[in-house]
Protein backbone atom coordinates (compact mmCIF):
# COMPACT_ATOMS: atom_id res chain seq x y z
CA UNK A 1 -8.28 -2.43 -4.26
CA UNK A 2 -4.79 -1.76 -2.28
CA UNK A 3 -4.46 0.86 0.61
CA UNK A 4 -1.36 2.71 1.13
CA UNK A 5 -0.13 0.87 4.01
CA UNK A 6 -0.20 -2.18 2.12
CA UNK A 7 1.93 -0.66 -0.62
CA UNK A 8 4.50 0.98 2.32
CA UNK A 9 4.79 -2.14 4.15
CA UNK A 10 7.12 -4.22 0.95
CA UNK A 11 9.65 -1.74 2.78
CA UNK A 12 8.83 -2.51 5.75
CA UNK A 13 8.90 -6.79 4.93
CA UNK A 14 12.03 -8.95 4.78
CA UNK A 15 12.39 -10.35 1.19
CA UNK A 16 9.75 -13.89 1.88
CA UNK A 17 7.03 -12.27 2.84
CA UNK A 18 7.30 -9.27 0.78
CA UNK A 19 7.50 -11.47 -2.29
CA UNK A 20 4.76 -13.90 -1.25
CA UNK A 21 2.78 -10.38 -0.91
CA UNK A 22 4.06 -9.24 -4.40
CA UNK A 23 2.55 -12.29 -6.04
CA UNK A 24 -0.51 -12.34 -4.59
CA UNK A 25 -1.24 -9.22 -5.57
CA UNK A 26 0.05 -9.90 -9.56
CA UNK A 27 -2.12 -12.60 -9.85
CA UNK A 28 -5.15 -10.44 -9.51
CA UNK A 29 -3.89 -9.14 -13.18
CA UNK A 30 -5.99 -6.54 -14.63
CA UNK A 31 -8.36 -6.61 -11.79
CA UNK A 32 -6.16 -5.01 -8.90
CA UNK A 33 -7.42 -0.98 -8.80
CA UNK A 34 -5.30 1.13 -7.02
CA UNK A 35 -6.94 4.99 -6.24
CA UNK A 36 -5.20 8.30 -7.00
CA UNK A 37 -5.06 8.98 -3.29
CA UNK A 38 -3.03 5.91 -2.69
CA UNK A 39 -0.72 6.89 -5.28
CA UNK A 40 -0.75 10.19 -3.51
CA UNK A 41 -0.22 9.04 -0.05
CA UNK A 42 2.64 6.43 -1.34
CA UNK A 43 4.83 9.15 -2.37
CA UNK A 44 4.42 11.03 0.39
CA UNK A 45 4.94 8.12 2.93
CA UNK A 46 8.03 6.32 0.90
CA UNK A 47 10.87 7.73 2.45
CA UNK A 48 9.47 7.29 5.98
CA UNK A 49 9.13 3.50 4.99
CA UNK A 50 12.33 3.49 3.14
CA UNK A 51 13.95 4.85 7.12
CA UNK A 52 11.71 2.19 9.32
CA UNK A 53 13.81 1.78 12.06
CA UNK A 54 13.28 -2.04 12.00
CA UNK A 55 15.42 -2.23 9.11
CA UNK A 56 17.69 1.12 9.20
CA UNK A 57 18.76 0.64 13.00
CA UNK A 58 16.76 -2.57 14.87
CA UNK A 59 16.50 -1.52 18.36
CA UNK A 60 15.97 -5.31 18.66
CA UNK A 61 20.19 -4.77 18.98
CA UNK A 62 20.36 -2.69 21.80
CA UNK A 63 17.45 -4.57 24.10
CA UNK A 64 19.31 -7.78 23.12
CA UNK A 65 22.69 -6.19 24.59
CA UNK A 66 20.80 -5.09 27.55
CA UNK A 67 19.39 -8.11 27.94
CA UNK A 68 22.33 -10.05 27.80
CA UNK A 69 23.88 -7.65 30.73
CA UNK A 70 20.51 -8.10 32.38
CA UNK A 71 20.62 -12.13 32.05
CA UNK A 72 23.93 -12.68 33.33
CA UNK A 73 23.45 -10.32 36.18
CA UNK A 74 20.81 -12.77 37.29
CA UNK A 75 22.71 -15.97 36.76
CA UNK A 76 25.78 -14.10 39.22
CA UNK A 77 22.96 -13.41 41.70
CA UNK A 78 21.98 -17.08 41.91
CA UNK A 79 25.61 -18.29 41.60
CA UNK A 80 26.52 -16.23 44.38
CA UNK A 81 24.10 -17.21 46.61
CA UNK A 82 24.96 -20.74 45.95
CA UNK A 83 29.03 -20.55 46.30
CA UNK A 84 28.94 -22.18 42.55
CA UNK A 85 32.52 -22.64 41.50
CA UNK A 86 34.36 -20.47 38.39
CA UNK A 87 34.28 -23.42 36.12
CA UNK A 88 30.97 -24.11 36.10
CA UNK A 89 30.34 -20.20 36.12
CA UNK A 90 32.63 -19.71 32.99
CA UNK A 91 30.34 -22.33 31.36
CA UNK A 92 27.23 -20.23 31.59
CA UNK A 93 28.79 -17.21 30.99
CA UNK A 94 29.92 -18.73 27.82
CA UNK A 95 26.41 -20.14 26.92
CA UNK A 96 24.74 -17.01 27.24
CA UNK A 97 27.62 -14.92 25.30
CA UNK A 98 27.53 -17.68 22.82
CA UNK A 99 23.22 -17.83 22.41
CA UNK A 100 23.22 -13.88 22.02
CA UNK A 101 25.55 -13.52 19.61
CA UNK A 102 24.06 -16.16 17.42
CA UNK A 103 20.72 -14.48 17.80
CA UNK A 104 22.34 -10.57 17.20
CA UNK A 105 24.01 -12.50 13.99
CA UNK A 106 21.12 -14.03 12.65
CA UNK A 107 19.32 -9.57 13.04
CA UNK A 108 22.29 -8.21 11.27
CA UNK A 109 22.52 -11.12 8.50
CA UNK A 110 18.69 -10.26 7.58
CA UNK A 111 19.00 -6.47 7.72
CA UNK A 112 21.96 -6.00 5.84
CA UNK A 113 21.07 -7.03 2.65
CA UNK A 114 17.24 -5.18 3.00
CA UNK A 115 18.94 -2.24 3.84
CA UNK A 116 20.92 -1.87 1.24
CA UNK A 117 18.02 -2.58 -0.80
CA UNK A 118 16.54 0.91 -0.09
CA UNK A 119 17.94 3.81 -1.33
CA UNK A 120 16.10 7.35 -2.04
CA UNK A 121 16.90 7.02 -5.60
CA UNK A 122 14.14 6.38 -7.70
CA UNK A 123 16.04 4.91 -10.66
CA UNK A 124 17.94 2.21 -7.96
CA UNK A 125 15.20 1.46 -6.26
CA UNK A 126 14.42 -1.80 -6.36
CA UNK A 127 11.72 -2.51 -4.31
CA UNK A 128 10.06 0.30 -6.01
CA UNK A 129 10.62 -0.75 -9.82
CA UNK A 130 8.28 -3.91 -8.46
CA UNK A 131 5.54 -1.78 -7.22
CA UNK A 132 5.52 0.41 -10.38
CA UNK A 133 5.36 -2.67 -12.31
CA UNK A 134 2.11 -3.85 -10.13
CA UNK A 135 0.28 -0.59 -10.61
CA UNK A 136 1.20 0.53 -13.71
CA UNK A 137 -1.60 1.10 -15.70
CA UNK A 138 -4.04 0.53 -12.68
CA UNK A 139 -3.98 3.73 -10.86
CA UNK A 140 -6.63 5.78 -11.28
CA UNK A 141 -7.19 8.93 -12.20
CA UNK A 142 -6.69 12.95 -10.00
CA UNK A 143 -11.04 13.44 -9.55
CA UNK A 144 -11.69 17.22 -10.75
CA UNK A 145 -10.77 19.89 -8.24
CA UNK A 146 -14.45 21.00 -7.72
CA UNK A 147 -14.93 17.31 -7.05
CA UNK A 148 -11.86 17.38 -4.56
CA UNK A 149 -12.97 20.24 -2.84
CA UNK A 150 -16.74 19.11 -2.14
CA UNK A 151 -15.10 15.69 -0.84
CA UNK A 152 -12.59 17.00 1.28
CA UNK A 153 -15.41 19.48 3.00
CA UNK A 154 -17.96 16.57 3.38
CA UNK A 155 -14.42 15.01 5.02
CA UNK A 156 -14.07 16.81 7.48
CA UNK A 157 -17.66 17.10 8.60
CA UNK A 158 -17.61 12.67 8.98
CA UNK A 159 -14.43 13.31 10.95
CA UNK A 160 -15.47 15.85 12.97
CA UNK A 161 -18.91 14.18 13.35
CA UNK A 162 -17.00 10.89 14.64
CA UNK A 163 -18.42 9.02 10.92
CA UNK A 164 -16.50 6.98 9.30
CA UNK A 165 -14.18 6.58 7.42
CA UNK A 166 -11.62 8.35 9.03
CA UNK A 167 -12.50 10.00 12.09
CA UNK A 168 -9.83 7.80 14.03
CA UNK A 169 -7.63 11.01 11.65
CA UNK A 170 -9.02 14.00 13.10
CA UNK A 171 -6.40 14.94 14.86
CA UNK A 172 -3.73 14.50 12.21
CA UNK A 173 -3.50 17.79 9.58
CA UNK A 174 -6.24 18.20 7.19
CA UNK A 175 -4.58 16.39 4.67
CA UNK A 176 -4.20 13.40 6.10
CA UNK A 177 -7.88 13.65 8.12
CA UNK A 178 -9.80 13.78 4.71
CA UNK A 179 -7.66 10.84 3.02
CA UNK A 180 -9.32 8.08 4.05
CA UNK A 181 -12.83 9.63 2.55
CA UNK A 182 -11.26 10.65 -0.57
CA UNK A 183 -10.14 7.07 -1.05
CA UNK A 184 -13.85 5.52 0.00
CA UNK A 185 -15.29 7.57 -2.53
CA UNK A 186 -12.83 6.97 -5.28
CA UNK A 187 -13.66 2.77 -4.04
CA UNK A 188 -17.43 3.52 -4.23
CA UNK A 189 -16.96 5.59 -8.19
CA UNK A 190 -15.09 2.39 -9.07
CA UNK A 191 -17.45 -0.40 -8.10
CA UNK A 192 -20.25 1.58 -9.97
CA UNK A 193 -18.85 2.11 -12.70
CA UNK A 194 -16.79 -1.32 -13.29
CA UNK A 195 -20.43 -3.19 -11.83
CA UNK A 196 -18.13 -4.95 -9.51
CA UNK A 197 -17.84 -5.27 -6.09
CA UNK A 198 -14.65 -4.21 -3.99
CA UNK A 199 -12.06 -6.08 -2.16
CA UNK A 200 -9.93 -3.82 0.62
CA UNK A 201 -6.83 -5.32 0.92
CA UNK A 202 -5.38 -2.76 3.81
CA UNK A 203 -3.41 -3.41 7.46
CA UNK A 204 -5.81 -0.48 8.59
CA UNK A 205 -6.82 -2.13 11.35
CA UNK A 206 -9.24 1.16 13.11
CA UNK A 207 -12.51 0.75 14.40
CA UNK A 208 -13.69 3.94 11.60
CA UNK A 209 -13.48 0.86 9.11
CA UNK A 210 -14.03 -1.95 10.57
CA UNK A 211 -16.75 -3.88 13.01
CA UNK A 212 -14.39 -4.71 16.06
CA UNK A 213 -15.56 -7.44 18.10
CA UNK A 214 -13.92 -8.84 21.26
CA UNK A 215 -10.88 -6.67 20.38
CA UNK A 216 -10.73 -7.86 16.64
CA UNK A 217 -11.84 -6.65 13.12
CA UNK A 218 -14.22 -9.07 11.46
CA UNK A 219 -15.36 -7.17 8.45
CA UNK A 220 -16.58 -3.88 7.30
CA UNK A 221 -18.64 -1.44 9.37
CA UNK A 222 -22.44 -1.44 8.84
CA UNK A 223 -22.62 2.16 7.96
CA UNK A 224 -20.10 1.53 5.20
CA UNK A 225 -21.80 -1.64 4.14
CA UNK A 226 -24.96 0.49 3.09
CA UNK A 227 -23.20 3.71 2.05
CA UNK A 228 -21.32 1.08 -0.75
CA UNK A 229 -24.72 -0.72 -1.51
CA UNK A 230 -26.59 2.53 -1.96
CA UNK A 231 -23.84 4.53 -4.07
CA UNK A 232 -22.30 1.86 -5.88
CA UNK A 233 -26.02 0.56 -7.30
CA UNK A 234 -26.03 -2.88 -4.92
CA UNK A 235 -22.43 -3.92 -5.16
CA UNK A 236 -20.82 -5.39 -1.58
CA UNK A 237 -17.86 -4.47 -0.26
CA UNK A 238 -15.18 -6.80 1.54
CA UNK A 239 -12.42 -6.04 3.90
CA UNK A 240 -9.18 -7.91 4.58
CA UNK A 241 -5.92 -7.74 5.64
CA UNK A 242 -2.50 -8.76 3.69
CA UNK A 243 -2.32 -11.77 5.35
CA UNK A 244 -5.71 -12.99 4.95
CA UNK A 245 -5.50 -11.95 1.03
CA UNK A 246 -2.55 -13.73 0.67
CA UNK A 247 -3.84 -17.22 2.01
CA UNK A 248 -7.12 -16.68 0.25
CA UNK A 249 -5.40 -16.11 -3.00
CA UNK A 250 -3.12 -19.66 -2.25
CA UNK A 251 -6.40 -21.57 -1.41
CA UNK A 252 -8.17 -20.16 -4.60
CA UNK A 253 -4.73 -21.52 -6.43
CA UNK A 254 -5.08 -24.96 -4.87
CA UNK A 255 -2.06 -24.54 -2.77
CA UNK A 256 -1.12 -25.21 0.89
CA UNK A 257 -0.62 -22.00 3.18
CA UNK A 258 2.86 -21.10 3.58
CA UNK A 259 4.51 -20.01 6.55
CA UNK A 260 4.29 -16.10 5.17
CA UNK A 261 0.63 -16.04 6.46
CA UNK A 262 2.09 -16.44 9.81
CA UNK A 263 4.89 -13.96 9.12
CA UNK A 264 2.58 -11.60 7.90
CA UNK A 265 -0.12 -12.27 10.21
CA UNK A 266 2.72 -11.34 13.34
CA UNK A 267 3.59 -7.95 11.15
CA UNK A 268 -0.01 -6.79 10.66
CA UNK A 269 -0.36 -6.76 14.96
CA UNK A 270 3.01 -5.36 15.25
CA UNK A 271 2.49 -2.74 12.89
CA UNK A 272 -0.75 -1.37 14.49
CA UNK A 273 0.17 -2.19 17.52
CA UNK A 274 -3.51 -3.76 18.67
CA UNK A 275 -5.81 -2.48 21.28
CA UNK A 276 -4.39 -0.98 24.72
CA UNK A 277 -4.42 -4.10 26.39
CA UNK A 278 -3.93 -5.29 30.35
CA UNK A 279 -0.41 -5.24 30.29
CA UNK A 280 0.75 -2.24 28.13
CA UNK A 281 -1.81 -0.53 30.16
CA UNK A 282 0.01 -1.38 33.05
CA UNK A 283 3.55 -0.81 31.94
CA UNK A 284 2.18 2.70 31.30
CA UNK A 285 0.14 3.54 34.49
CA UNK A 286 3.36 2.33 36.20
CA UNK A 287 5.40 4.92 34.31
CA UNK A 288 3.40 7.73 34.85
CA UNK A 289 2.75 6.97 38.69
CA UNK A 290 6.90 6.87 39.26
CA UNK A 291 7.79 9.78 36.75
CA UNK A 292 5.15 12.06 36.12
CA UNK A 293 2.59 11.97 39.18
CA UNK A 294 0.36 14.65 38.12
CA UNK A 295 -0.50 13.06 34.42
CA UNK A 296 -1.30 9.75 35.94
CA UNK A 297 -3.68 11.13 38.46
CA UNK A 298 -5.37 13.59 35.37
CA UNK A 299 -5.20 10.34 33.95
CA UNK A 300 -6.91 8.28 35.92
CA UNK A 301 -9.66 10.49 36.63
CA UNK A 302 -9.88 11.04 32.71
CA UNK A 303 -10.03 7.04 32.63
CA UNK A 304 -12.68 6.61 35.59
CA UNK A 305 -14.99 9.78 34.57
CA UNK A 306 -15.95 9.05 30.57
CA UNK A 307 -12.60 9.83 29.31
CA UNK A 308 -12.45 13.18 30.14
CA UNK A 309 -10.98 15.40 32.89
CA UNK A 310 -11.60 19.61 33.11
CA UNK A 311 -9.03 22.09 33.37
CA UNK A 312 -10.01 23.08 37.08
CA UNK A 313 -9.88 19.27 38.13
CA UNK A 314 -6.28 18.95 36.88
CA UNK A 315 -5.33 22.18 39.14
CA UNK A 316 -7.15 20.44 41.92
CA UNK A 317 -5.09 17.14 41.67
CA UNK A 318 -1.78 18.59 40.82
CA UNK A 319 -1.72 21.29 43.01
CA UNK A 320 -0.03 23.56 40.27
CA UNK A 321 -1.29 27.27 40.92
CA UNK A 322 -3.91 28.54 39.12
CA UNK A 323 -1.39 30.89 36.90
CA UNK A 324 0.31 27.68 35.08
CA UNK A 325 -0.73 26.86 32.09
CA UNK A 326 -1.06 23.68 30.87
CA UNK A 327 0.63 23.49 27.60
CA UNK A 328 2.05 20.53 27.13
CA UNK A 329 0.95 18.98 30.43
CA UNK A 330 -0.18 15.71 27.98
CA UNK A 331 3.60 15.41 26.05
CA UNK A 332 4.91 13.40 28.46
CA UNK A 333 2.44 11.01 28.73
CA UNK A 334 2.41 10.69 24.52
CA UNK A 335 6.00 10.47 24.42
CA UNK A 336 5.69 7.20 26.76
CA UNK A 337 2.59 6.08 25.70
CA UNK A 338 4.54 5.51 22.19
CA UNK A 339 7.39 3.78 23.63
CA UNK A 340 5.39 1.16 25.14
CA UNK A 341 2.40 0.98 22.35
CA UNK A 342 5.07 0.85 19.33
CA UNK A 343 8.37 0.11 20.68
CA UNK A 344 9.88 -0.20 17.00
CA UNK A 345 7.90 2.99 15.88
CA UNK A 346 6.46 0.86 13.27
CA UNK A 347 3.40 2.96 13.32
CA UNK A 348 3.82 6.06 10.34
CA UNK A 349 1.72 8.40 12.48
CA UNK A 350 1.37 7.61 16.84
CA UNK A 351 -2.24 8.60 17.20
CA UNK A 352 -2.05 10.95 20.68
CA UNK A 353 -3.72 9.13 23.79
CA UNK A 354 -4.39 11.93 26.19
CA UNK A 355 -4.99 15.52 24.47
CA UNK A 356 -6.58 18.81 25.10
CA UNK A 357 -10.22 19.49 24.25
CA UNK A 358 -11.77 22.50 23.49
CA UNK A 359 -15.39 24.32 24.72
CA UNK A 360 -16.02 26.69 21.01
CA UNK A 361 -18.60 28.06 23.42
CA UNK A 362 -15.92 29.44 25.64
CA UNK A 363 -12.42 29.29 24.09
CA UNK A 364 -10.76 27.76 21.02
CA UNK A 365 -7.65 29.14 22.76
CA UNK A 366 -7.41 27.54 26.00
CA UNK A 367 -7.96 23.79 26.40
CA UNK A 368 -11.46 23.37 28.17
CA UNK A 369 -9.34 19.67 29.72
CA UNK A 370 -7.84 16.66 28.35
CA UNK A 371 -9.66 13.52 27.32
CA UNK A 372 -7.77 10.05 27.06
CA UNK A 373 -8.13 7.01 23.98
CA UNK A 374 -11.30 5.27 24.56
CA UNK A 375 -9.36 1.88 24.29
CA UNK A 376 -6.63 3.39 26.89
CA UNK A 377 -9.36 4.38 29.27
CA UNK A 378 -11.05 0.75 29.36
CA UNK A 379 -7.50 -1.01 29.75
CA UNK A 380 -6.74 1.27 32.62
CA UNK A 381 -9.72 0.70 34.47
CA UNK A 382 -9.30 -3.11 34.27
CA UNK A 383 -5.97 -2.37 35.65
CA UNK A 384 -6.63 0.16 38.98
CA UNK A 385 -7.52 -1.57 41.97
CA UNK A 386 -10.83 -0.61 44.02
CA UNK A 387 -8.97 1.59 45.63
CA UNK A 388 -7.95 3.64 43.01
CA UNK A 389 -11.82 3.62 41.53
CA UNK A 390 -13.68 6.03 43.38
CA UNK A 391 -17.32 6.51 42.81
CA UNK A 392 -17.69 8.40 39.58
CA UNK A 393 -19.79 11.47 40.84
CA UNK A 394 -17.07 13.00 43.27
C-alpha cells in the first residue's frame, strides 16, 4: 500500500530517483493497493507539489549568493590583516567566483528541465500520466457515506484522545485530522479481505505511526500492530519508507543498491525535517532571545515546566498589562520555528510548535496558555544552561 506523500514526492524528486521510485513500485504489479483517501488527498495536494519551492524557485540560489558575499568578505578580512598583495588576492577572488558559479550552474541545469516538467494541465502532465498508469485499476473504492461518517467521528475521538493514527493532525482542519484513520481502516478492510498482510510504503515519519527509538522510526506502533492483527483476522502489518522499499525491492531482484537509496534516503530527512535537535534548537532559542524576548522566556518556562505555560505566567514574564490579549503572541515564534525546521518549506503542512490551549471548563474562547512540541521542549532543555533551568516548582 502507497501513502500520499509517497505519490506527491515524484514532484518533488529529480528525474533518477523519481524513476528508480517509479519502478519499484511497478514491479509490485497487481499487488500495489492504493486507498480512496490517497487518491483523495493526491488531488488535493498536487498543485502544492507541482509549486515545491525546491524546484519552482531553489532558495539554495539566494543562500549560495549570500554565501559567496559572505566567503569573500572573510578571505578580505584575513588578506587585510596580512598586507597580501592584489595578485594573489585577484586569484582567490577568482577561485571563489569561479567554484560558485559552477555550483549555481550545476542548481539551474537540474531544475530547468523538472520544472518545465510540471504544468497544472492534466492532459501535459507528465509526471502525472506515470502515476495514473501505476494506479490505474488499483485504487480502491469511496466506503459508503454512513461508513464515512462513523469513521471520521471515531477520528476525531483517537485524535483528540492522543491515539493513533493521526493525532500528530489534530490541529490541522477536520479534514485533514481524520485522514490518516480513514486510510488505516481502508488498510485494515483490505488485508481482510485480500487474506494478506500490508506493506506501508509512506515518508510519514510521526511518532502516531511509528515506534521511535533514539530519535528514529523502526517499525509500526504496538497499538497498531494489534488493532491490524485483531481486525484484519491475524494478518501483520509492515512499515517502511521509499527508500528502504526501493533497496528491498533491488535485493529481492538480485541487484546491487544504487546510489538512489542514498538520494532518497537524504530526501526522506529533508522532507520531514527530523526531530528538533541540539542545534536547530539552538538556532531558534537564539532567535527568539534577540528578536522576540517575551516568546522565548514563555518559551522556556513552557520547555522547563511539562510543556506548558498559563496565561497569568506569560503576563508575569512579559510584563504586558493585564488588558492585552494574547492573540497571536505564538505567530512569531511559528513563523521562525519554520524557517529553521524546513528551510526549503518542503514540509506540505508546518505542524505549529508553541500554540494556545484551552480549559472547556472555563473558556473555549480565551486561551487557558500556550504549550510547546514535546520534541522542541526536550531539545531546548538540552540546550539552556543551569542558569537558565530553575527548579521546576517556582
Amino acid at each position: 500500500m502507497v501513502d500520499t506523500n509517497v505519490l506527491l514526492d515524484l514532484y518533488r524528486y529529480v528525474s533518477s530517483p523519481r524513476e528508480a521510485l517509479l519502478d519499484a513500485l511497478r514491479s509490485l504489479g497487481d499487488r500495489i493497493f492504493i486507498p480512496y483517501q490517497v487518491s483523495v488527498e493526491f488531488w488535493r495536494g498536487r498543485e502544492g507539489a507541482l509549486n515545491d519551492s525546491a524546484i519552482r524557485r531553489p532558495k539554495a540560489l539566494e543562500d549560495l549568493s549570500a554565501a559567496q558575499d559572505s566567503a569573500v568578505q572573510v578571505f578580505n578580512e584575513w588578506a587585510n590583516r596580512v598586507a597580501l598583495d592584489e595578485g594573489t588576492r585577484r586569484d582567490a577572488h577568482g577561485a571563489l567566483a569561479k567554484a560558485f558559479e559552477q555550483v549555481t550552474k550545476t542548481i539551474e541545469g537540474l531544475v530547468g528541465p523538472e520544472r518545465a516538467m510540471r504544468v497544472v494541465d492534466t492532459n501535459s502532465d507528465s509526471i502525472l500520466g506515470e502515476i495514473i498508469d501505476l494506479c490505474d485499476g488499483k485504487v480502491g473504492l469511496p466506503p459508503e457515506l454512513p461508513v464515512i461518517e462513523t469513521r471520521t467521528k471515531e477520528g476525531m475521538r483517537r485524535a483528540a484522545a492522543g491515539e493513533p493514527p493521526g493525532y500528530k493532525d489534530k490541529k490541522k482542519e477536520p479534514a485533514r485530522v481524520v485522514g490518516d484513520y480513514l486510510l488505516w481502516c481502508e488498510a485494515i478492510d483490505t488485508a481482510a479481505e485480500r487474506g494478506a498482510d500490508l506493506v506501508l510504503v509512506t515518508r510519514d515519519t510521526k511518532e502516531d505511526w511509528w515506534k521511535i527509538v533514539g530519535g528514529e522510526p523502526v517499525g509500526p506502533r504496538v497499538e497498531l500492530l494489534e488493532e491490524f492483527w485483531v481486525k484484519s483476522a491475524g494478518k501483520r502489518a509492515y512499515f517502511l519508507r521509499p527508500s528502504q522499499f526501493v533497496s528491498m525491492v533491488a535485493e529481492k531482484a538480485g541487484q546491487p543498491t544504487s546510489e538512489t537509496v542514498g538520494q532518497l534516503a537524504r530526501a526522506e530527512r529533508s522532507q520531514t525535517g527530523g526531530a528538533w535537535n541540539f542545534a536547530t534548537a539552538s538556532e531558534l532559542i537564539s532567535a527568539l532571545r534577540e528578536w522576540y524576548p517575551p516568546q522565548y522566556e514563555a518559551m522556556k518556562y513552557a520547555a522547563l515546566h511539562s510543556g506548558r505555560i498559563p496565561r497569568e505566567k506569560i503576563y508575569e514574564l512579559s510584563g504586558y498589562q493585564n488588558d492585552r490579549t494574547l492573540r497571536g503572541f505564538g505567530r512569531p515564534v511559528n513563523r521562525l520555528a519554520r524557517s529553521i525546521y524546513d528551510p526549503t518549506d518542503a514540509m506540505e503542512d508546518f505542524p505549529p510548535v508553541f500554540d494556545s490551549y484551552y480549559d472547556p471548563a472555563v473558556s473555549w474562547v480565551q486561551a487557558a496558555g500556550f504549550e510547546v512540541d514535546g520534541d522542541l521542549a526536550s531539545a531546548m532543555r538540552a540546550v539552556l544552561s543551569p542558569a537558565d533551568n530553575p527548579a521546576k516548582d517556582d
